[in-house]
Protein backbone atom coordinates (compact mmCIF):
# COMPACT_ATOMS: atom_id res chain seq x y z
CA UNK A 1 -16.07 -2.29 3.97
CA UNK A 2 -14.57 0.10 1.63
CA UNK A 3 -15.36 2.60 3.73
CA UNK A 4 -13.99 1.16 7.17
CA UNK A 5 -10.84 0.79 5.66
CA UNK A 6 -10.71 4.15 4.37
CA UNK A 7 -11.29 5.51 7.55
CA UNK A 8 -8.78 3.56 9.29
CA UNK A 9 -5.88 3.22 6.98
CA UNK A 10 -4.20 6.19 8.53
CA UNK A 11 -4.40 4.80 12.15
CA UNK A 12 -2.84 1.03 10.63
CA UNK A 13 -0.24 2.45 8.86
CA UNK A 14 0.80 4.69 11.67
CA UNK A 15 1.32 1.39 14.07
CA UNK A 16 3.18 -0.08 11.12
CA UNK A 17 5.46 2.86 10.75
CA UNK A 18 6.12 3.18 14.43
CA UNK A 19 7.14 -0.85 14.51
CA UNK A 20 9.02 -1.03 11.07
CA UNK A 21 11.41 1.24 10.32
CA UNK A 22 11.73 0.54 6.67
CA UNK A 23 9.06 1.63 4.59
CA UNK A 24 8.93 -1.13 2.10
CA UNK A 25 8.53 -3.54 4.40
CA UNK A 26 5.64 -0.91 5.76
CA UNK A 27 3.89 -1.12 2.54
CA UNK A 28 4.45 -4.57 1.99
CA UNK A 29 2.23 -5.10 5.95
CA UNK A 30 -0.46 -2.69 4.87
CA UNK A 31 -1.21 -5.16 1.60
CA UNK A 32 -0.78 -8.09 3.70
CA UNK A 33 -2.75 -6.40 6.43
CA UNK A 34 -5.61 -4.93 3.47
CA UNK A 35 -5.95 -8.37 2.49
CA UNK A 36 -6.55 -10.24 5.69
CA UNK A 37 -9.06 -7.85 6.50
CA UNK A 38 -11.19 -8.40 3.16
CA UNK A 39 -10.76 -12.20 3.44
CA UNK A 40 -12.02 -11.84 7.32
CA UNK A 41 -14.84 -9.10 7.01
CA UNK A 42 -17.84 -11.66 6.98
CA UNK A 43 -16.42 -12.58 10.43
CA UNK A 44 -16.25 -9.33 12.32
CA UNK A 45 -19.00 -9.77 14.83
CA UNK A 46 -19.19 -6.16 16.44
CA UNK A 47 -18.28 -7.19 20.31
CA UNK A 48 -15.58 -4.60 19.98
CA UNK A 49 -15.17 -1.83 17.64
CA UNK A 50 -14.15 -2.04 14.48
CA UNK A 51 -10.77 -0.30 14.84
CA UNK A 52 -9.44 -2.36 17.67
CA UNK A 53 -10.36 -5.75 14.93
CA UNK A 54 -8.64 -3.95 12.51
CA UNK A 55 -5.56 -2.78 14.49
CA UNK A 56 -5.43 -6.49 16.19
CA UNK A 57 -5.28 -7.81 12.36
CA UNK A 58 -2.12 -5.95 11.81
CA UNK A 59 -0.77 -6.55 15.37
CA UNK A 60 -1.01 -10.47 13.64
CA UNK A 61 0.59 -9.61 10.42
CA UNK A 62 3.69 -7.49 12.50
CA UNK A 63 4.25 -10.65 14.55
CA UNK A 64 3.52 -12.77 12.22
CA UNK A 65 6.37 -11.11 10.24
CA UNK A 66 8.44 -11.04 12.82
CA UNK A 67 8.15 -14.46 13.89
CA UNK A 68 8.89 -15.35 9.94
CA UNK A 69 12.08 -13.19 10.09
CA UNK A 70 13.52 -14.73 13.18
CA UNK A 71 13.02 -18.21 11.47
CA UNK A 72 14.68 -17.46 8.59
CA UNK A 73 17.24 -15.67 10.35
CA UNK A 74 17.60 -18.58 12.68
CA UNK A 75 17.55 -20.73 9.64
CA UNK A 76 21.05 -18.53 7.94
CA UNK A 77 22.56 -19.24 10.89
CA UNK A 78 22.49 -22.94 11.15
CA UNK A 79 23.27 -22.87 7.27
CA UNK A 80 26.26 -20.89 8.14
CA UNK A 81 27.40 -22.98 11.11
CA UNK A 82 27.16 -25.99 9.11
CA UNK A 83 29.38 -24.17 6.27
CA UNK A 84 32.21 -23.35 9.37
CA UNK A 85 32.02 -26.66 10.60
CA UNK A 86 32.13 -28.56 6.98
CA UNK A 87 35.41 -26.34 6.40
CA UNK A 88 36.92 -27.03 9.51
């Protein structure tokens, strides 16, 4: 395993920088992305190749992320409205 990720750390990071343009948030997919794909391994059953598993894992974590974001974005909002409204 070590190995596969070794060899395709480059290519995930790469698809995180060209989504995310700040690089914390960059590093903090590639852990989130590292892990899922050591908690996952013992699943990977070959019937495509190992990068496109590993590059769909972090397509997951990206709109995964995203979908969090929105929601809590979504979630400031209301907060917010409620707060104008309250005042009003």
């Amino acid at each position: 395993m070590e190995n596969v990720i070794k060899q395709n750390i480059v290519d995930i990071r790469r698809y995180f920088e060209g989504n995310i343009h700040d690089k914390c948030e960059v590093e903090k997919a590639l852990k989130i992305t590292l892990l899922e794909i050591i908690r996952s391994y013992h699943r990977f059953s070959g019937e495509v190749a190992i990068n496109t598993w590993l590059l769909n894992i972090a397509r997951q974590v990206l709109e995964g992320g995203a979908k969090n974001y929105t929601k809590a974005r979504l979630n400031q909002q209301k907060i917010h409205q409620v707060k104008e409204n309250g005042e009003q």
